[in-house]
C-alpha atoms as a PDB file:
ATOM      1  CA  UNK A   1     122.803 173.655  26.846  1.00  0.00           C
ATOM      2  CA  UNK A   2     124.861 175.594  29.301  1.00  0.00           C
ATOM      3  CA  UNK A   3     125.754 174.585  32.769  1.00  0.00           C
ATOM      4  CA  UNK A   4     124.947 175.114  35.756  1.00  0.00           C
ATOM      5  CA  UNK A   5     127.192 177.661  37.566  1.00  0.00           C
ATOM      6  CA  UNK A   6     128.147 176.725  40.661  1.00  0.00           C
ATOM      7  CA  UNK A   7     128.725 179.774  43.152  1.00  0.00           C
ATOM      8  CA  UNK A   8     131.498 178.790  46.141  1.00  0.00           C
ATOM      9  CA  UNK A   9     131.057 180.026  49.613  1.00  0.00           C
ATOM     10  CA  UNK A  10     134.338 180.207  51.270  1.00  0.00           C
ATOM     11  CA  UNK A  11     134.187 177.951  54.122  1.00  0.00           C
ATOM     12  CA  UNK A  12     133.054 179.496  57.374  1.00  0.00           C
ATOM     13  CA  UNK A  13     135.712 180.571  59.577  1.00  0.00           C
ATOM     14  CA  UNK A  14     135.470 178.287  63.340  1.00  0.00           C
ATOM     15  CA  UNK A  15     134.630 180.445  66.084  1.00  0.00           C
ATOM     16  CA  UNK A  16     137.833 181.494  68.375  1.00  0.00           C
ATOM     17  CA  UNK A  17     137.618 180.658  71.864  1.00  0.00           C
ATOM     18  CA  UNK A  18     136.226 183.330  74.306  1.00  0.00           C
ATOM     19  CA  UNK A  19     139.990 183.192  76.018  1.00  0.00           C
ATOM     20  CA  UNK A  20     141.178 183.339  72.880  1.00  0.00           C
ATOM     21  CA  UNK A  21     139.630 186.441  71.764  1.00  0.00           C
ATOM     22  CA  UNK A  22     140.253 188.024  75.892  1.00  0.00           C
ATOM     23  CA  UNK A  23     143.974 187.268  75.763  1.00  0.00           C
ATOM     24  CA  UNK A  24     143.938 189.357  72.415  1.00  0.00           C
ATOM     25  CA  UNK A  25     141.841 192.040  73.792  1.00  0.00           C
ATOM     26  CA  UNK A  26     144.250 192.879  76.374  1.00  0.00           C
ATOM     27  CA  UNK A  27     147.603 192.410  74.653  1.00  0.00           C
ATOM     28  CA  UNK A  28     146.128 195.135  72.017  1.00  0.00           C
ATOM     29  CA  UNK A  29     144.932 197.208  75.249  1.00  0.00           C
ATOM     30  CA  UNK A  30     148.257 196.893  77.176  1.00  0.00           C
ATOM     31  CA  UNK A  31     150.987 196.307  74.955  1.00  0.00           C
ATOM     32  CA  UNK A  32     150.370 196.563  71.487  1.00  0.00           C
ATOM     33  CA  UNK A  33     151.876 194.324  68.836  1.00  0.00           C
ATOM     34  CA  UNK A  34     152.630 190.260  69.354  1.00  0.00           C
ATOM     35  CA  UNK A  35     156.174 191.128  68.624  1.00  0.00           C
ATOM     36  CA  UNK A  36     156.237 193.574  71.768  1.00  0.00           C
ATOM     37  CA  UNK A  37     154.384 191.028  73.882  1.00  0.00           C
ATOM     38  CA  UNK A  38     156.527 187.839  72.908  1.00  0.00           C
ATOM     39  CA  UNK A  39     159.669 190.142  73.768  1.00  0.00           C
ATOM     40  CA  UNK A  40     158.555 191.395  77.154  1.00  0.00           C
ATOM     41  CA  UNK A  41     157.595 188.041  78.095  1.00  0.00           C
ATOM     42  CA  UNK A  42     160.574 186.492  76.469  1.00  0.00           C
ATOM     43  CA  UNK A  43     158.677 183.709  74.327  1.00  0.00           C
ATOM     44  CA  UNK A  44     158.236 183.412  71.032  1.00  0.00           C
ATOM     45  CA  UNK A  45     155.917 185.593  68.896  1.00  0.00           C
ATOM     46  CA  UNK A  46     153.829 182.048  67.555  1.00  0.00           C
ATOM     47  CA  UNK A  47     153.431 180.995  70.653  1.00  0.00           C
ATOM     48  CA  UNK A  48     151.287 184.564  70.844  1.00  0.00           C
ATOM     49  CA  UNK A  49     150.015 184.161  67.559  1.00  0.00           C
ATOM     50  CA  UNK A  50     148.867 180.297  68.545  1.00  0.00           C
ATOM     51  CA  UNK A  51     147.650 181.106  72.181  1.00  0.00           C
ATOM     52  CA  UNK A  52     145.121 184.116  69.992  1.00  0.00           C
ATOM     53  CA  UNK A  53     143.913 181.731  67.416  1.00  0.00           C
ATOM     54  CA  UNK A  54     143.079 179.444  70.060  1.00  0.00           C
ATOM     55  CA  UNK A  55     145.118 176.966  69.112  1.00  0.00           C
ATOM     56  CA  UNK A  56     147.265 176.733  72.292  1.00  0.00           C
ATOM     57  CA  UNK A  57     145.458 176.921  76.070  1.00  0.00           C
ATOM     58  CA  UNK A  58     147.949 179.928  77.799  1.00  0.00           C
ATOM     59  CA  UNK A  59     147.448 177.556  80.605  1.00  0.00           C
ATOM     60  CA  UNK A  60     149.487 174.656  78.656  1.00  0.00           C
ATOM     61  CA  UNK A  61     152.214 176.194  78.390  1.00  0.00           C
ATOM     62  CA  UNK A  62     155.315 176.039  81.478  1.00  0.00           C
ATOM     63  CA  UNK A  63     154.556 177.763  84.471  1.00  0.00           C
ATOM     64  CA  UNK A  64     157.183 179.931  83.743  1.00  0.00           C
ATOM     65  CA  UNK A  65     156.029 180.716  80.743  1.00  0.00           C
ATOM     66  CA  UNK A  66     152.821 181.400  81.592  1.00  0.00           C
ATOM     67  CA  UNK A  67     153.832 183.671  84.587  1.00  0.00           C
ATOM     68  CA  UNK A  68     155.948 186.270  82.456  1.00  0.00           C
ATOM     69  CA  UNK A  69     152.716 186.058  80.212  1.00  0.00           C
ATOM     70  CA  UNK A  70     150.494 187.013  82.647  1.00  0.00           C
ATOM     71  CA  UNK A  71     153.704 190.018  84.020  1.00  0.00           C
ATOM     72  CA  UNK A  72     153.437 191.501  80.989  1.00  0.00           C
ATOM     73  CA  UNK A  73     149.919 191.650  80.359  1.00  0.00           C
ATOM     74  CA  UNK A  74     149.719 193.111  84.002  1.00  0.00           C
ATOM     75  CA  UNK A  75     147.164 190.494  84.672  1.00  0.00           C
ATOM     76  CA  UNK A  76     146.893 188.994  88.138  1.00  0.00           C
ATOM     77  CA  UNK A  77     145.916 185.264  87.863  1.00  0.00           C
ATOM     78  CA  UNK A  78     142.550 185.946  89.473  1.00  0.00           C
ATOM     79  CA  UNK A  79     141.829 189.144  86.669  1.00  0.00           C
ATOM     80  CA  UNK A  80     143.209 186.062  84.095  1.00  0.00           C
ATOM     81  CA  UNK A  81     140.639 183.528  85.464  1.00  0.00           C
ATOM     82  CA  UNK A  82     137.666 185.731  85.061  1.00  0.00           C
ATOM     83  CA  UNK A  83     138.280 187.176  81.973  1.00  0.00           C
ATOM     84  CA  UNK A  84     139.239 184.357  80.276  1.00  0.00           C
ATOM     85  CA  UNK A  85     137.278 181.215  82.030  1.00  0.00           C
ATOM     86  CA  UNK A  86     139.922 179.819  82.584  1.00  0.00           C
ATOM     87  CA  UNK A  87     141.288 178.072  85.809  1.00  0.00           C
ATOM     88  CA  UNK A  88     144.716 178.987  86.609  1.00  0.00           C
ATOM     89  CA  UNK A  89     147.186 176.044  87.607  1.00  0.00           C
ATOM     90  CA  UNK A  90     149.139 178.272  90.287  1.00  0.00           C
ATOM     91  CA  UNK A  91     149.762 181.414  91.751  1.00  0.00           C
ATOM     92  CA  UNK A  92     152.118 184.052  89.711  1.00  0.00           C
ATOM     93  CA  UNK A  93     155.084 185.428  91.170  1.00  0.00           C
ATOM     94  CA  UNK A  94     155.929 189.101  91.900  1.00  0.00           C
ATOM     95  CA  UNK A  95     158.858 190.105  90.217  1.00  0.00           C
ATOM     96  CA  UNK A  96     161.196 188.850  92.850  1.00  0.00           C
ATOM     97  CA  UNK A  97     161.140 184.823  92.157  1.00  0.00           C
ATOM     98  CA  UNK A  98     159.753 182.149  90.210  1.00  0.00           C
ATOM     99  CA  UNK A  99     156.155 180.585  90.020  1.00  0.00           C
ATOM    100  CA  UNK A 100     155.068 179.449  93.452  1.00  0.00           C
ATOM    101  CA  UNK A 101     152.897 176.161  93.144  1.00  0.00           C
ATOM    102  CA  UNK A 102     149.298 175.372  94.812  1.00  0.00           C
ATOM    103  CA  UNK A 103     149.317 174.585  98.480  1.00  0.00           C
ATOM    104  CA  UNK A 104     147.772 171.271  98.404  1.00  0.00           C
ATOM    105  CA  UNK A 105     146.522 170.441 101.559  1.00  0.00           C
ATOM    106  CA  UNK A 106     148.092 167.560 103.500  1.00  0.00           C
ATOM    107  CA  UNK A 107     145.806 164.546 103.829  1.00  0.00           C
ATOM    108  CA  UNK A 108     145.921 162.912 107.386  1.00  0.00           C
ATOM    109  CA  UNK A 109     145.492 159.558 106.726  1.00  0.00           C
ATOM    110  CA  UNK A 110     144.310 157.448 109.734  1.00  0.00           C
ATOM    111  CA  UNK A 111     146.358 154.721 110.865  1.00  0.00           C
ATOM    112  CA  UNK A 112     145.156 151.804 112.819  1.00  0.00           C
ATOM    113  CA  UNK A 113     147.288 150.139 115.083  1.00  0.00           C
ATOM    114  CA  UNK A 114     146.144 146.442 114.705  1.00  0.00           C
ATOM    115  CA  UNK A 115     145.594 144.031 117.903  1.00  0.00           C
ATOM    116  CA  UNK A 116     148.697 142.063 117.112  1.00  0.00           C
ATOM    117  CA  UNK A 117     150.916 144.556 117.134  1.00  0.00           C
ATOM    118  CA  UNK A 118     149.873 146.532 120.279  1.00  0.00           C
ATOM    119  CA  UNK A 119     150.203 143.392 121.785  1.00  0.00           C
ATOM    120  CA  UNK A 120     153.557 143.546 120.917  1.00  0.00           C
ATOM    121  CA  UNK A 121     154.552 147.601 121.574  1.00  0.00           C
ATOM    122  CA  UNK A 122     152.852 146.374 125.171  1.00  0.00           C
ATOM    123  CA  UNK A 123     155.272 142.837 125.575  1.00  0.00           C
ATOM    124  CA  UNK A 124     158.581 143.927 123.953  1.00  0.00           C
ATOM    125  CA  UNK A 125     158.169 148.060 124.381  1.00  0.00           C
ATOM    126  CA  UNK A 126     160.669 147.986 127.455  1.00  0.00           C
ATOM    127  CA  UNK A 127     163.237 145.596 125.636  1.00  0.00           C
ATOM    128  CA  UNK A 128     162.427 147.677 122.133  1.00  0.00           C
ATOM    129  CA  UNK A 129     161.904 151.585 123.424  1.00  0.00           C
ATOM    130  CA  UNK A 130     161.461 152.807 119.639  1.00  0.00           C
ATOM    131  CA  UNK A 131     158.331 150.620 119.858  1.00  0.00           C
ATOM    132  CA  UNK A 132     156.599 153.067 121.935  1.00  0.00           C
ATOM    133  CA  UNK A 133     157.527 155.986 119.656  1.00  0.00           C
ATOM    134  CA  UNK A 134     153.956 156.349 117.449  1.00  0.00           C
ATOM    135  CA  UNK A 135     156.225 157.776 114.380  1.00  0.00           C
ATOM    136  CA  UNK A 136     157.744 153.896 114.896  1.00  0.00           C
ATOM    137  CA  UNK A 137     154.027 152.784 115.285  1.00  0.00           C
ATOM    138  CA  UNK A 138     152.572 154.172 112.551  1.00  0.00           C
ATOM    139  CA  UNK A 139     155.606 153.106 109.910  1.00  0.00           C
ATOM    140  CA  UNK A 140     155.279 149.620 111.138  1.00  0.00           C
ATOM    141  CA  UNK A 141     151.617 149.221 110.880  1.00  0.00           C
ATOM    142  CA  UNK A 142     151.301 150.783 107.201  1.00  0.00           C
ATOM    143  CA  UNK A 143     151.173 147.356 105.653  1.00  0.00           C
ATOM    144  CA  UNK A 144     148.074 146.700 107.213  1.00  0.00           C
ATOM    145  CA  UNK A 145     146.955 150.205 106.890  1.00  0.00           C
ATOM    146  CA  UNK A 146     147.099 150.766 103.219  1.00  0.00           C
ATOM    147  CA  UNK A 147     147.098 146.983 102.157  1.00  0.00           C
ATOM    148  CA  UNK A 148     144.024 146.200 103.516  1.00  0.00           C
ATOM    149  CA  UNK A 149     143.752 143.469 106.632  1.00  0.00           C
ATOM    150  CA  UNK A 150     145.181 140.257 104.682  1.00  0.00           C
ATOM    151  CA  UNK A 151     148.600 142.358 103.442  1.00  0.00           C
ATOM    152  CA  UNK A 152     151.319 142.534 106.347  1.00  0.00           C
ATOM    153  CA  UNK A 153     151.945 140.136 109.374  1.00  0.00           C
ATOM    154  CA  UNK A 154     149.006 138.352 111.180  1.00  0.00           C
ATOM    155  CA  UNK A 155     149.826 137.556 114.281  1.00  0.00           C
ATOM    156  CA  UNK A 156     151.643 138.804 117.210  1.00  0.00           C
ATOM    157  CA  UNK A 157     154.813 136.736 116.307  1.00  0.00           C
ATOM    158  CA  UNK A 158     154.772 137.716 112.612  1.00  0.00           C
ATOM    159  CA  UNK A 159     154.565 141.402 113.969  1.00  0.00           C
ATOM    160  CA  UNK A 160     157.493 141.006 116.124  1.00  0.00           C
ATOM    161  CA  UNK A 161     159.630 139.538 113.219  1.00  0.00           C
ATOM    162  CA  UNK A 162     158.720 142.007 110.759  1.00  0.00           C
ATOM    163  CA  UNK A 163     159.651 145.001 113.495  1.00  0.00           C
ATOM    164  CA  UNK A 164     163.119 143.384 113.922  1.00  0.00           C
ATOM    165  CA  UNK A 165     163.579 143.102 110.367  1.00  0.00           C
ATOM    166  CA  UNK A 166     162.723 146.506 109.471  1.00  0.00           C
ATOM    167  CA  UNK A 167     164.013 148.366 112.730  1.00  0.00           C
ATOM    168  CA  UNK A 168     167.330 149.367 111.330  1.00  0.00           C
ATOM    169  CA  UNK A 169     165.401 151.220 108.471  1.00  0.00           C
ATOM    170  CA  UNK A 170     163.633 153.251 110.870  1.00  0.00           C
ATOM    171  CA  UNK A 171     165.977 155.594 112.356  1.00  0.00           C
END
């Protein structure tokens, strides 16, 4: 009897990344070779390679790194973004400094100035002028603030001691 022959499929190849396959797309359209690319940008050429496979996110990679990248592709980061899907991590410098990070918005936190201690800015605030100083006020009260109402001194007297403990750390 003869046996069964057995016909092997190579294994199908996984499907690059839609980044993957933009990044390429414009290195070939605006520079040419990986070699070229990886020496304008001054990083390696398998860091190219790996970044067109899809192996490595351009995005993971320093933000200096990623900012000569995007220089020598002539890619802005918002022309990156929407070619790629990608979300870009900061804004890319001009040609005249380094990577400027995200302006993250300042969070005004609220601060609560509790009972006790107003009673004390109001008693000792003539004897203690920093007292009156909000700056002061708000430093003092942050145990309460961002401990939650049992952290920090309870009464009036307990506010008072913890002031002239602390008061030569706050100036």
């Amino acid at each position: 009897m003869y046996g069964a022959l057995l016909i092997m499929t190579p294994p199908a190849r996984s499907q690059k990344p839609a980044w993957a396959l933009a990044f390429k797309r414009r290195r070939e359209e605006m520079v040419g070779s990986q070699e070229e690319l990886a020496a304008r940008a001054d990083v390696s050429q398998s860091l190219i390679s790996q970044i067109e496979r899809g192996v490595q996110l351009p995005t993971g990679v320093s933000m200096d790194r990623f900012a000569r990248l995007l220089e020598a592709l002539h890619w802005t980061p918002e022309q990156f973004a929407e070619a790629t899907g990608l979300e870009v991590p900061f804004v890319a410098p001009s040609r005249s400094g380094p990577p400027v990070p995200p302006v993250v918005p300042r969070r005004e936190t609220p601060v609560v100035i509790p009972p006790e201690l107003q009673q004390v800015i109001d008693d000792y605030g003539d004897t203690y002028p920093e007292l009156r100083d909000p700056t002061i006020q708000k430093i003092i009260a942050a145990p309460r603030n961002f401990g939650g109402p049992e952290n920090g001194p309870q009464t009036a007297q307990e506010w008072l001691e913890y002031f002239l403990l602390t008061r030569r750390y706050l100036r």
